[in-house]
PDB file of N, CA and C in Angstrom:
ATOM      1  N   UNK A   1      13.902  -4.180  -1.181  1.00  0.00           N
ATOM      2  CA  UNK A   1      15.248  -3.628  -1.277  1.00  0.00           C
ATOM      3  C   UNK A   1      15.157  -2.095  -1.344  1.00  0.00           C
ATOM      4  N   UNK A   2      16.137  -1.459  -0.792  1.00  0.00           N
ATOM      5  CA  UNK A   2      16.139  -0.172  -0.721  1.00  0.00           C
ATOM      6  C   UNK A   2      17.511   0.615  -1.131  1.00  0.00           C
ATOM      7  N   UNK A   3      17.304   1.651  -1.769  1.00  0.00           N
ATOM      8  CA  UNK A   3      18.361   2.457  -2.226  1.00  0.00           C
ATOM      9  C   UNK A   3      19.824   2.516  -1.676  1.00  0.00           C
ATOM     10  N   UNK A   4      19.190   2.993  -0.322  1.00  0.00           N
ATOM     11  CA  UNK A   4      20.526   2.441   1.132  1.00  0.00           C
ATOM     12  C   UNK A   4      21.386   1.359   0.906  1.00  0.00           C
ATOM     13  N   UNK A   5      20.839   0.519   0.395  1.00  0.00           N
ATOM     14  CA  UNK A   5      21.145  -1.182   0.210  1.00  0.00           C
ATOM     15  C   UNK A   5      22.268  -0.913  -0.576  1.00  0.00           C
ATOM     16  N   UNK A   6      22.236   0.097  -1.465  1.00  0.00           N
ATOM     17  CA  UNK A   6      23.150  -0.269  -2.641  1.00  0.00           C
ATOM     18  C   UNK A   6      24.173   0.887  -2.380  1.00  0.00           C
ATOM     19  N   UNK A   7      23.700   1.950  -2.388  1.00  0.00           N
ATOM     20  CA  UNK A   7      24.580   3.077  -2.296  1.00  0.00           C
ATOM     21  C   UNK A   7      24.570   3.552  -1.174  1.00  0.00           C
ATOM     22  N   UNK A   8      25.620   4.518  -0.719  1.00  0.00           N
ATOM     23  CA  UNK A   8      25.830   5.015   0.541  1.00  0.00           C
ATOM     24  C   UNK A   8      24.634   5.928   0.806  1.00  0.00           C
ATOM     25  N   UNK A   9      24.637   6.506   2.468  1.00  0.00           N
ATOM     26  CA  UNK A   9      23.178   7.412   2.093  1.00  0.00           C
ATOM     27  C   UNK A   9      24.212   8.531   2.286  1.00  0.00           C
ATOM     28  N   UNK A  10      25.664   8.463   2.685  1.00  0.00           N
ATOM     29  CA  UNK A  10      26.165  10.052   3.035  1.00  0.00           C
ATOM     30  C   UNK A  10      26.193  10.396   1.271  1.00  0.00           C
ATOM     31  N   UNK A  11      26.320   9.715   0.569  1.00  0.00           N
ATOM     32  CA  UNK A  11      26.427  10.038  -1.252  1.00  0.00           C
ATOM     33  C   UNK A  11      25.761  10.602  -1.555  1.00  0.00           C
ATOM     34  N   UNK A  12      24.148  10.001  -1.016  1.00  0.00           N
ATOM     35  CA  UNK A  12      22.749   9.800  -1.492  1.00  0.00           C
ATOM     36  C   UNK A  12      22.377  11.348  -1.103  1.00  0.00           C
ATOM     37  N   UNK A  13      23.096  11.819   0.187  1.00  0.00           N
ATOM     38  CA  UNK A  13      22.683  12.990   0.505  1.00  0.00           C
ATOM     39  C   UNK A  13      23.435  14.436   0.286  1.00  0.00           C
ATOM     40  N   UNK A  14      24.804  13.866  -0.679  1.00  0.00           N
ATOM     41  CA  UNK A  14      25.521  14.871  -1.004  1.00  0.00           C
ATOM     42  C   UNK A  14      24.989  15.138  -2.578  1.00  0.00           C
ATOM     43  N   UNK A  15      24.271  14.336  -3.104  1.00  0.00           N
ATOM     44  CA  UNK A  15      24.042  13.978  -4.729  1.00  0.00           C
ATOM     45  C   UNK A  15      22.538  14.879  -4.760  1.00  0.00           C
ATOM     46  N   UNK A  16      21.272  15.036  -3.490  1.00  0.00           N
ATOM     47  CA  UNK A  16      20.550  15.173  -3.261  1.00  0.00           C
ATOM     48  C   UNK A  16      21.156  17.218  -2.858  1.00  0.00           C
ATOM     49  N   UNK A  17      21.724  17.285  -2.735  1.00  0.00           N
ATOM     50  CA  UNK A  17      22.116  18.418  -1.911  1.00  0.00           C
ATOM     51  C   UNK A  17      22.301  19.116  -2.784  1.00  0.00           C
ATOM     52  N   UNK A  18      22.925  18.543  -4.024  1.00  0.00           N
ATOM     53  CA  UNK A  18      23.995  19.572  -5.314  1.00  0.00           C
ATOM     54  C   UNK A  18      22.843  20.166  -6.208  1.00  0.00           C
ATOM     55  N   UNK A  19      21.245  18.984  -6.374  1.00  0.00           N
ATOM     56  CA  UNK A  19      20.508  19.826  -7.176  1.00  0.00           C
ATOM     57  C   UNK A  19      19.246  20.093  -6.466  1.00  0.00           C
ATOM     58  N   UNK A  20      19.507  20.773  -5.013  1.00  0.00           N
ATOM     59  CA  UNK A  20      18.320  21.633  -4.244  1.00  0.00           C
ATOM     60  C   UNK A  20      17.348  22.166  -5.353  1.00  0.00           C
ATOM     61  N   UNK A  21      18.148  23.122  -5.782  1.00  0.00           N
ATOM     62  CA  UNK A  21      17.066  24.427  -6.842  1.00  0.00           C
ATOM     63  C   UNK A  21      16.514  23.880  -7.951  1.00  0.00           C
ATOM     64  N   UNK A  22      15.313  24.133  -8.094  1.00  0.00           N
ATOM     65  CA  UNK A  22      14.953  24.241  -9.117  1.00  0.00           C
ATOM     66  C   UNK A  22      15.538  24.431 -10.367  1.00  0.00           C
ATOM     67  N   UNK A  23      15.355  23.068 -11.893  1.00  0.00           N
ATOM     68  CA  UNK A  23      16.282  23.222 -12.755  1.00  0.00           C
ATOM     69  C   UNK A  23      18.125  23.226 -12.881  1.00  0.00           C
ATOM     70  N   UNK A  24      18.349  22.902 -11.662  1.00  0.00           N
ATOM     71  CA  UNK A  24      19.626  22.446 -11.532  1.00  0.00           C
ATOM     72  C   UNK A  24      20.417  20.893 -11.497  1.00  0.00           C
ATOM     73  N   UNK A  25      18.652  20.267 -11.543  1.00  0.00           N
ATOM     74  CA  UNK A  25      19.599  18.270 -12.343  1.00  0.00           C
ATOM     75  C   UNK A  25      20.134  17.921 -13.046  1.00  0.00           C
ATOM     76  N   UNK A  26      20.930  17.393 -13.192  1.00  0.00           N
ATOM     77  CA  UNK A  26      21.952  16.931 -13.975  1.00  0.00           C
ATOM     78  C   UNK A  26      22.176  15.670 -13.970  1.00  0.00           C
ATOM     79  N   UNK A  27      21.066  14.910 -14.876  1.00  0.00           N
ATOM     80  CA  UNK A  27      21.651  13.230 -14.158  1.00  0.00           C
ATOM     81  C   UNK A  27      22.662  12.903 -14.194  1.00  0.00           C
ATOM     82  N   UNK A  28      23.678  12.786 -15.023  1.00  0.00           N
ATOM     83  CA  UNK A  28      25.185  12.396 -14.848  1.00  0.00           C
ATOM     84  C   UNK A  28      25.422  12.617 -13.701  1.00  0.00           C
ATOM     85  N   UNK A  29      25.238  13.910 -13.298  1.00  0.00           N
ATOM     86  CA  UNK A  29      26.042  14.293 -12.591  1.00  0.00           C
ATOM     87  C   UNK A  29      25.552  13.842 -11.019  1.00  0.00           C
ATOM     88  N   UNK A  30      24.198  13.479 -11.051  1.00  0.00           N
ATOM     89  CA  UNK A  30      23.467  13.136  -9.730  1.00  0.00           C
ATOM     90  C   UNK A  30      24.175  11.732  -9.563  1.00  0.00           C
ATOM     91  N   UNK A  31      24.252  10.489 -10.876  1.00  0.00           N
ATOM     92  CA  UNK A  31      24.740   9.487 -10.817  1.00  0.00           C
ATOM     93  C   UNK A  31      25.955   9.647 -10.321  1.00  0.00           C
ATOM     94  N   UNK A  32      26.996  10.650 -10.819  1.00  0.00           N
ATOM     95  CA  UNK A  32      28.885  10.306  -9.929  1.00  0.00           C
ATOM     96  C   UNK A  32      28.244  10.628  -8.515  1.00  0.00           C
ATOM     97  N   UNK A  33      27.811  11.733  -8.185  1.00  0.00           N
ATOM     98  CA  UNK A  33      27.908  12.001  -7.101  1.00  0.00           C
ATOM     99  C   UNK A  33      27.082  10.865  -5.934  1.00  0.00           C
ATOM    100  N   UNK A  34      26.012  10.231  -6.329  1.00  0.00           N
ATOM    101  CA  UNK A  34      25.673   9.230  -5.321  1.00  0.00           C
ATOM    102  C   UNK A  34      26.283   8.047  -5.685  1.00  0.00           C
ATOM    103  N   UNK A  35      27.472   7.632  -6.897  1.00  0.00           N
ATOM    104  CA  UNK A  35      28.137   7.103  -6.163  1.00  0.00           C
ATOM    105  C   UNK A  35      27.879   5.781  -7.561  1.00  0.00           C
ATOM    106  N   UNK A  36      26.390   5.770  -8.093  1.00  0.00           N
ATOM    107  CA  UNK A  36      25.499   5.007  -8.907  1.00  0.00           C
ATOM    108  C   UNK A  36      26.819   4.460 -10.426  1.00  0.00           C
ATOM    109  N   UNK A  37      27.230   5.504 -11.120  1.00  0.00           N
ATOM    110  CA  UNK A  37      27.894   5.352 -12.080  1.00  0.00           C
ATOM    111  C   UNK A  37      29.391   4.205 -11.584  1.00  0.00           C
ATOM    112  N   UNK A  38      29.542   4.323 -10.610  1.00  0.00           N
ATOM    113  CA  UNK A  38      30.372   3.504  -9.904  1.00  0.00           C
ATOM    114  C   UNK A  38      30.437   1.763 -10.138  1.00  0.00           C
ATOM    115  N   UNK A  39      28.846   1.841  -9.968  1.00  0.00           N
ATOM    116  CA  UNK A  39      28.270   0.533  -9.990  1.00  0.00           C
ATOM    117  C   UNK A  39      28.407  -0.561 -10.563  1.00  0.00           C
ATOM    118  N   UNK A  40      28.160  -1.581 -10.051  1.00  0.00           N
ATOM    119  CA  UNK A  40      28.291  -2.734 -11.615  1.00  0.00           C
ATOM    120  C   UNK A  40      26.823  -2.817 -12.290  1.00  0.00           C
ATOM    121  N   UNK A  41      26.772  -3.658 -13.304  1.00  0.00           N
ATOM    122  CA  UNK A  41      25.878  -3.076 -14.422  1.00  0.00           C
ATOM    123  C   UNK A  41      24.291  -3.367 -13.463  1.00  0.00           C
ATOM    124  N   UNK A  42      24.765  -5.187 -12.685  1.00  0.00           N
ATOM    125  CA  UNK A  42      23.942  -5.702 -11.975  1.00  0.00           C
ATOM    126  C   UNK A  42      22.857  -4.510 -10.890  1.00  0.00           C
ATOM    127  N   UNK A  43      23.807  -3.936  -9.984  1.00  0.00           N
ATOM    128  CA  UNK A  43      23.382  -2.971  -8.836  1.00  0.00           C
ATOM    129  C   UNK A  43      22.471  -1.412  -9.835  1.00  0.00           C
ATOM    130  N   UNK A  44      22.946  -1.567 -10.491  1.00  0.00           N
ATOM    131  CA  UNK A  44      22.689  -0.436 -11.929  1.00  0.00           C
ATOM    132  C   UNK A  44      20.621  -0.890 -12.029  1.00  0.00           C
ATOM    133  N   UNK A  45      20.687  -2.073 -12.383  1.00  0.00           N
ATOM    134  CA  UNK A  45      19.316  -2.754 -12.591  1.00  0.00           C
ATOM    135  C   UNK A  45      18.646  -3.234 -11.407  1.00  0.00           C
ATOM    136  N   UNK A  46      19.777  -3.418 -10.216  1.00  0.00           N
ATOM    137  CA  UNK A  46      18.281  -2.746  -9.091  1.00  0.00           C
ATOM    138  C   UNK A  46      17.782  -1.742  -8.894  1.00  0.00           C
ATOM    139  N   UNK A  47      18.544  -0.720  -9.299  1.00  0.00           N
ATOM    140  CA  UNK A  47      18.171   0.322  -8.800  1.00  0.00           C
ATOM    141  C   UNK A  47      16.897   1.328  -9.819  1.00  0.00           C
ATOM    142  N   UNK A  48      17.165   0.452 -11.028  1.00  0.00           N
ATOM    143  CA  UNK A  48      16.387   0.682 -12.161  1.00  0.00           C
ATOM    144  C   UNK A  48      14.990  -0.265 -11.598  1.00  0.00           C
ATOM    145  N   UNK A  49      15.096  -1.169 -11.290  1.00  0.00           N
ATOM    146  CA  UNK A  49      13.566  -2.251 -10.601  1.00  0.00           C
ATOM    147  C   UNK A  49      13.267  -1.171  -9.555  1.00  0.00           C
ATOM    148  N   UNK A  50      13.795  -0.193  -8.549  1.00  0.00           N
ATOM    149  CA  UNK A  50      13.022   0.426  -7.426  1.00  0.00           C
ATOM    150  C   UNK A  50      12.495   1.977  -7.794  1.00  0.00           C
ATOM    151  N   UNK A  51      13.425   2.082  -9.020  1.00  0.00           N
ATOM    152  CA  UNK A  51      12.947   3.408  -9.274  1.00  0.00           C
ATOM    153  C   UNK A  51      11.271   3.079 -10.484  1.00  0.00           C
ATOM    154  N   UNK A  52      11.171   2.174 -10.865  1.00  0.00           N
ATOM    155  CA  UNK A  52      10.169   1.371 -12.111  1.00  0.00           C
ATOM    156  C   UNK A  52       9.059   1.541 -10.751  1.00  0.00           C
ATOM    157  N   UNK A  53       8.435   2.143 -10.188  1.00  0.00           N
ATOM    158  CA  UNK A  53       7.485   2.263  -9.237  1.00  0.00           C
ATOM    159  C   UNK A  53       5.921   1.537  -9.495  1.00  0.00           C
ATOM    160  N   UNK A  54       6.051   1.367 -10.974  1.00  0.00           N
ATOM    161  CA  UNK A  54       4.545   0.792 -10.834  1.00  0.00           C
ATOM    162  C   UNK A  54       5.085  -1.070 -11.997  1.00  0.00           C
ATOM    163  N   UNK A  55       6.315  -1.104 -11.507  1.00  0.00           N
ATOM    164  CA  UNK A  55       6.792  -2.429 -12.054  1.00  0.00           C
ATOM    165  C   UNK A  55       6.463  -2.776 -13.453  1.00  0.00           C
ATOM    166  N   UNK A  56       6.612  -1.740 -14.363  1.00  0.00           N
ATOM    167  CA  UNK A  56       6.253  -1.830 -15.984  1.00  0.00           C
ATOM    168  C   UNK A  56       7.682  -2.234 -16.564  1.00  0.00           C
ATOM    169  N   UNK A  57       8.122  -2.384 -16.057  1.00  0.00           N
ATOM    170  CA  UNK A  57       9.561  -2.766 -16.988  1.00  0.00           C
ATOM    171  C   UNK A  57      10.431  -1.136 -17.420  1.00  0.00           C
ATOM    172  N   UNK A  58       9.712  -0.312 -17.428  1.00  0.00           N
ATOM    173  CA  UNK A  58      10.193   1.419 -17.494  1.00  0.00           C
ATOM    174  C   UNK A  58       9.786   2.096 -16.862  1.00  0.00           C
ATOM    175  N   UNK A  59      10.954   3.468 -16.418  1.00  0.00           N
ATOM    176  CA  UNK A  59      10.512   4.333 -15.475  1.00  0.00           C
ATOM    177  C   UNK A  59       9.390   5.229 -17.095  1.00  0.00           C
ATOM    178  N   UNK A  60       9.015   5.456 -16.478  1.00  0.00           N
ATOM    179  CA  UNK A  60       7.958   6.368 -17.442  1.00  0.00           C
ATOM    180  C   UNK A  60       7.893   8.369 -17.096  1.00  0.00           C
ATOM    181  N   UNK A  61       7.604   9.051 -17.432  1.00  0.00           N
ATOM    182  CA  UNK A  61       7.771  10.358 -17.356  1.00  0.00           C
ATOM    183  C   UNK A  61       7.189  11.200 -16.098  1.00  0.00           C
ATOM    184  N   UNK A  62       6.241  10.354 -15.905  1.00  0.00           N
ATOM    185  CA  UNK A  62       5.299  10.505 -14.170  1.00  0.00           C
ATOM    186  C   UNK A  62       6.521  10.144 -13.069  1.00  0.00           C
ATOM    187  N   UNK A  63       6.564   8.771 -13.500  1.00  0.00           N
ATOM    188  CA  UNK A  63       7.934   8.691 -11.965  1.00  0.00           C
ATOM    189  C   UNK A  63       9.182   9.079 -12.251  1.00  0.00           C
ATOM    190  N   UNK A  64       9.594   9.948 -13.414  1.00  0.00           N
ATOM    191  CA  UNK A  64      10.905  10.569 -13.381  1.00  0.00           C
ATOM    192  C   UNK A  64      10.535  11.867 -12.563  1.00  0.00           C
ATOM    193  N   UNK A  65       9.233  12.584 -12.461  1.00  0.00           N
ATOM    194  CA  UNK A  65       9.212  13.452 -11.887  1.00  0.00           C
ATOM    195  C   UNK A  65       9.193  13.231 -10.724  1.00  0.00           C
ATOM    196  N   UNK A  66       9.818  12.045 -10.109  1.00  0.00           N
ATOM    197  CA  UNK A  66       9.747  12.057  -8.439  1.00  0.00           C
ATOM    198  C   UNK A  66      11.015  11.499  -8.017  1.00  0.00           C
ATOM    199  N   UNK A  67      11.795  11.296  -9.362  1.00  0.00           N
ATOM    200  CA  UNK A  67      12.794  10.345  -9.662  1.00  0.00           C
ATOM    201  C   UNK A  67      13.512  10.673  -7.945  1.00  0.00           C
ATOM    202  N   UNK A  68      14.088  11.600  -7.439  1.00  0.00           N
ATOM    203  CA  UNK A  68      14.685  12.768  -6.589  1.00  0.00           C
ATOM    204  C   UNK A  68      14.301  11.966  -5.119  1.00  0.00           C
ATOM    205  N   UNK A  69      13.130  11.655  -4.953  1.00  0.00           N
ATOM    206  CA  UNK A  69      12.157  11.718  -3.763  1.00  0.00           C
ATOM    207  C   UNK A  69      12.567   9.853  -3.461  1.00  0.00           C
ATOM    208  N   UNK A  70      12.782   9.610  -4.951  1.00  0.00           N
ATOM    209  CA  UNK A  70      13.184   8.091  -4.360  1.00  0.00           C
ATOM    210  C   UNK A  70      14.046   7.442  -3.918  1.00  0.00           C
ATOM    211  N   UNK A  71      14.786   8.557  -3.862  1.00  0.00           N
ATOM    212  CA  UNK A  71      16.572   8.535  -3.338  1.00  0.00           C
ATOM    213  C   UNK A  71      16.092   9.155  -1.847  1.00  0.00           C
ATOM    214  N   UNK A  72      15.332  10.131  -1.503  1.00  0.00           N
ATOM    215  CA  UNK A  72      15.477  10.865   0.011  1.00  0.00           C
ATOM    216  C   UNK A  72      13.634  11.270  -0.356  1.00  0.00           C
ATOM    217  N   UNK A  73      13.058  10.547   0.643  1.00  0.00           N
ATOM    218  CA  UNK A  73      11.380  11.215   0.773  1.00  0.00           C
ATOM    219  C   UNK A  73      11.979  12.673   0.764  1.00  0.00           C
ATOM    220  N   UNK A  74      12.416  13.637   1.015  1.00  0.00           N
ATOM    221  CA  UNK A  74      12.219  14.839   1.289  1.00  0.00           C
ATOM    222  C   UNK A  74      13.238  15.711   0.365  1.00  0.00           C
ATOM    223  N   UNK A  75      13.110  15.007  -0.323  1.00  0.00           N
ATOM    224  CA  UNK A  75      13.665  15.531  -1.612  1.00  0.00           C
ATOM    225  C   UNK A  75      12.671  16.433  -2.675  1.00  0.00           C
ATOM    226  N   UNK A  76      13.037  17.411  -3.140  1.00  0.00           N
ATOM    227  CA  UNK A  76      12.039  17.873  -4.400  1.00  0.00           C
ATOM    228  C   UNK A  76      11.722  17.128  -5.608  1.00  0.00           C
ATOM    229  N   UNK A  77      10.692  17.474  -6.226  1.00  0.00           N
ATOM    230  CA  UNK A  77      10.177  16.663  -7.698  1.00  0.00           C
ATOM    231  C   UNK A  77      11.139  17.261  -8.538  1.00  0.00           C
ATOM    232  N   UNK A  78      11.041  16.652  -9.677  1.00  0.00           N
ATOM    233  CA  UNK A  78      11.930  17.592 -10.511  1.00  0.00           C
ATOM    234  C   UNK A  78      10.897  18.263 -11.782  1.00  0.00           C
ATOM    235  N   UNK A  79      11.614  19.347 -11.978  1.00  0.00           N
ATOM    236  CA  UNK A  79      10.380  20.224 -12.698  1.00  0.00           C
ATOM    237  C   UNK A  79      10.513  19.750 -13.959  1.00  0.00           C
ATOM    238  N   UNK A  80       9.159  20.166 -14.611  1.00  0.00           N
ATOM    239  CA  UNK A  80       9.131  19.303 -16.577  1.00  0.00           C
ATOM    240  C   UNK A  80      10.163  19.462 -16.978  1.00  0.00           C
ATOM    241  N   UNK A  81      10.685  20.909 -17.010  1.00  0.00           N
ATOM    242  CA  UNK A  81      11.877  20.904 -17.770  1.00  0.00           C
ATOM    243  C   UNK A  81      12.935  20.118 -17.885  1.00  0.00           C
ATOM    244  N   UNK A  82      13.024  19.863 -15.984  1.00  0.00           N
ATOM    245  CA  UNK A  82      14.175  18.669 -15.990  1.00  0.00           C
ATOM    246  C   UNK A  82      13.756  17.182 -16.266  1.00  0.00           C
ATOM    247  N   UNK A  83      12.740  17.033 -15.868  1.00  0.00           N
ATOM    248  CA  UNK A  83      11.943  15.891 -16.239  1.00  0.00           C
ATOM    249  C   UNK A  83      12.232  15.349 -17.791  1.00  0.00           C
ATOM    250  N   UNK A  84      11.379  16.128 -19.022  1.00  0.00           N
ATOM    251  CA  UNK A  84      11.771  16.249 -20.185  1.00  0.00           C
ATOM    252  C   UNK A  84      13.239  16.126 -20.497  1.00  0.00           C
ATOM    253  N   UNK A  85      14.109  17.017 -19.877  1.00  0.00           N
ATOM    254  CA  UNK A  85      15.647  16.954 -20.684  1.00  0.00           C
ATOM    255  C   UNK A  85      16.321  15.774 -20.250  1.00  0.00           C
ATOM    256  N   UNK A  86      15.833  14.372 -18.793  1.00  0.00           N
ATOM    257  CA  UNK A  86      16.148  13.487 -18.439  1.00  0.00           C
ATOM    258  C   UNK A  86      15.636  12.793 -19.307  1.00  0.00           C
ATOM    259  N   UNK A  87      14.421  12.494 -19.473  1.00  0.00           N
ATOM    260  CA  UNK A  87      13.729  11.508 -20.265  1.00  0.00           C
ATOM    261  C   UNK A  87      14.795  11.697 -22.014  1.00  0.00           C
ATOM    262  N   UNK A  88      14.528  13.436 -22.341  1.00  0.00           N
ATOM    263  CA  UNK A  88      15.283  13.183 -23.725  1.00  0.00           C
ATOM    264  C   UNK A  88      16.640  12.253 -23.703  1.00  0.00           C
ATOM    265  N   UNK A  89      17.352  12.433 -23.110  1.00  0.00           N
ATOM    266  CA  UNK A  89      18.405  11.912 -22.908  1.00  0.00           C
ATOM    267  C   UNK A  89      19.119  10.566 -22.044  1.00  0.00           C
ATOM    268  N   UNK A  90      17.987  10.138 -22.402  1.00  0.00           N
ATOM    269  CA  UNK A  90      18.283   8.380 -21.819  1.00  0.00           C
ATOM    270  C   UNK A  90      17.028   7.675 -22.773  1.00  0.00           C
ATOM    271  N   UNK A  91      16.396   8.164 -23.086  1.00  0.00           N
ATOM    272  CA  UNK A  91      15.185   7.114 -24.032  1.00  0.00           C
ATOM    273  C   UNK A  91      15.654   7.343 -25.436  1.00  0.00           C
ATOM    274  N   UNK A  92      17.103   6.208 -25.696  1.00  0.00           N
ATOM    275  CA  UNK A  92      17.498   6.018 -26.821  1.00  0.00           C
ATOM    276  C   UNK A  92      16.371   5.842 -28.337  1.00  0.00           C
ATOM    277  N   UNK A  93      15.430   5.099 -27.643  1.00  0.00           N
ATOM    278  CA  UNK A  93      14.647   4.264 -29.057  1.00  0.00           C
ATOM    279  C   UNK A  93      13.522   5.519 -29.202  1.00  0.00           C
ATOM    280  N   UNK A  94      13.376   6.454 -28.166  1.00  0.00           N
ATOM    281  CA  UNK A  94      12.385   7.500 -28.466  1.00  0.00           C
ATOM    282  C   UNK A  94      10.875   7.064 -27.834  1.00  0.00           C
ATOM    283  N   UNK A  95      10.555   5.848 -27.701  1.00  0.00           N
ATOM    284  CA  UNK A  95       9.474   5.730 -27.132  1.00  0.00           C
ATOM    285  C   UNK A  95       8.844   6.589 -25.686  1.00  0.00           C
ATOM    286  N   UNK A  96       9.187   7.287 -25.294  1.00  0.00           N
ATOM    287  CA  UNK A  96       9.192   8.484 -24.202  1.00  0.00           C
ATOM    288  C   UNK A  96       8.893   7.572 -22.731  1.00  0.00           C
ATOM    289  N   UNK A  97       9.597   6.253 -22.850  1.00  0.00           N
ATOM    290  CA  UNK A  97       9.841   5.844 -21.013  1.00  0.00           C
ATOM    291  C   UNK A  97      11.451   5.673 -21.367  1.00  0.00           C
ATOM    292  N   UNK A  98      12.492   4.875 -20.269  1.00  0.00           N
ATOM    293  CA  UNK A  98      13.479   4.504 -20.180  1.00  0.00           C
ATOM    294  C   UNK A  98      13.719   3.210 -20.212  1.00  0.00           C
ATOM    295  N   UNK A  99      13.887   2.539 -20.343  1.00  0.00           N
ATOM    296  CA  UNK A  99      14.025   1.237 -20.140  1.00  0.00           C
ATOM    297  C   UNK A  99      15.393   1.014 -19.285  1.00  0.00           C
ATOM    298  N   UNK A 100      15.181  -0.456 -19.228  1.00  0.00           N
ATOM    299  CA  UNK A 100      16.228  -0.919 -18.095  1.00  0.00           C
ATOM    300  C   UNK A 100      17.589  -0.787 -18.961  1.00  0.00           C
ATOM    301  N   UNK A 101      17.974  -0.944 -19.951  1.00  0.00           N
ATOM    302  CA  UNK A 101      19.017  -1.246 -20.885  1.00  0.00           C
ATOM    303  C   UNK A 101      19.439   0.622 -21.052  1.00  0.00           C
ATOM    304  N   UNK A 102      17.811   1.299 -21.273  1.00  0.00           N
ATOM    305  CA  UNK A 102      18.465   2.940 -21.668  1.00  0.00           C
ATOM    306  C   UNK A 102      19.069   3.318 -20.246  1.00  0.00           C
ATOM    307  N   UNK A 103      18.491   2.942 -19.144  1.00  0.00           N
ATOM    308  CA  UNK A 103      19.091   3.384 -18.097  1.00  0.00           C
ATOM    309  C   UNK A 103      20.146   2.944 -17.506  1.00  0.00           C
ATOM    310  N   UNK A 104      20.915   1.667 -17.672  1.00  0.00           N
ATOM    311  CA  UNK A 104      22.290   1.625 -17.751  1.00  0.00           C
ATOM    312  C   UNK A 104      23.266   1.874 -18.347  1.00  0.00           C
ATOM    313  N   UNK A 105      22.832   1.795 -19.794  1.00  0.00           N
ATOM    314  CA  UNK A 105      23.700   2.614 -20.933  1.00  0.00           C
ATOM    315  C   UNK A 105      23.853   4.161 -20.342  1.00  0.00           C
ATOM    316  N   UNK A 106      22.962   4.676 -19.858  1.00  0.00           N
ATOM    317  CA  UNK A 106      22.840   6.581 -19.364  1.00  0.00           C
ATOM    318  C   UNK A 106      24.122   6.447 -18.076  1.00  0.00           C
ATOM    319  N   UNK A 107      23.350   5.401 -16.842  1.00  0.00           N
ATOM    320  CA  UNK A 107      24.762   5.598 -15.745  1.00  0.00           C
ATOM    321  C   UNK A 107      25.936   5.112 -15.706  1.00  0.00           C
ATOM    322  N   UNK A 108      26.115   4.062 -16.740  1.00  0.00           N
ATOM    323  CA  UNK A 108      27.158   3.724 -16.815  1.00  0.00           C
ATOM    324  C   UNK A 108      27.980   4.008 -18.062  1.00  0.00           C
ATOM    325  N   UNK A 109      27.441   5.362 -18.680  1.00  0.00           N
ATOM    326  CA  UNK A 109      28.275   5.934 -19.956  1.00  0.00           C
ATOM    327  C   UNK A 109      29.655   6.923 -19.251  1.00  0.00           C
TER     328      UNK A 109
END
């Protein structure tokens, strides 16, 4: 299954567009704009299974830094900073991955 599958790619590429620069992610804000926060909780947790890249049950802090690239190969990484202030702010229990539950509670808040 692929990202396409779920969300539009003209979204995917307007959501991709807004945080070009460096330090300008905003997950909320990446979620309205591709469209994700929209979602039902279900489509929410695929998209949480494709972004989970090495199938641990959590995205972990390595694949948030590519989080970007998995929406559009030619997308930028996102830098620690943003990396870090994503992770702070969706890993409710503190354990420093996301889980499937922190990451729907995050797009669908």
């Amino acid at each position: 299954m692929s990202l396409s599958s779920i969300l539009c790619a003209d979204a995917i590429d307007s959501a991709i567009k807004d945080c070009q620069a460096p330090d300008s992610f905003c997950p909320k804000k990446f979620f309205q704009l591709s469209g994700l926060s929209k979602k039902s909780a279900q489509d929410v947790k695929k998209v949480f299974g494709i972004l989970d890249n090495d199938g641990s049950g959590y995205i972990e802090e390595e694949e948030l830094k590519f989080f970007l690239q998995r929406f559009s190969p030619s997308a930028r990484v996102l830098t620690d900073t943003e990396t870090k202030g994503f992770l702070r702010a969706a890993d409710d229990d503190s354990d420093g991955r996301i889980g499937a539950d922190e990451f729907q509670a995050m797009v669908l808040s």
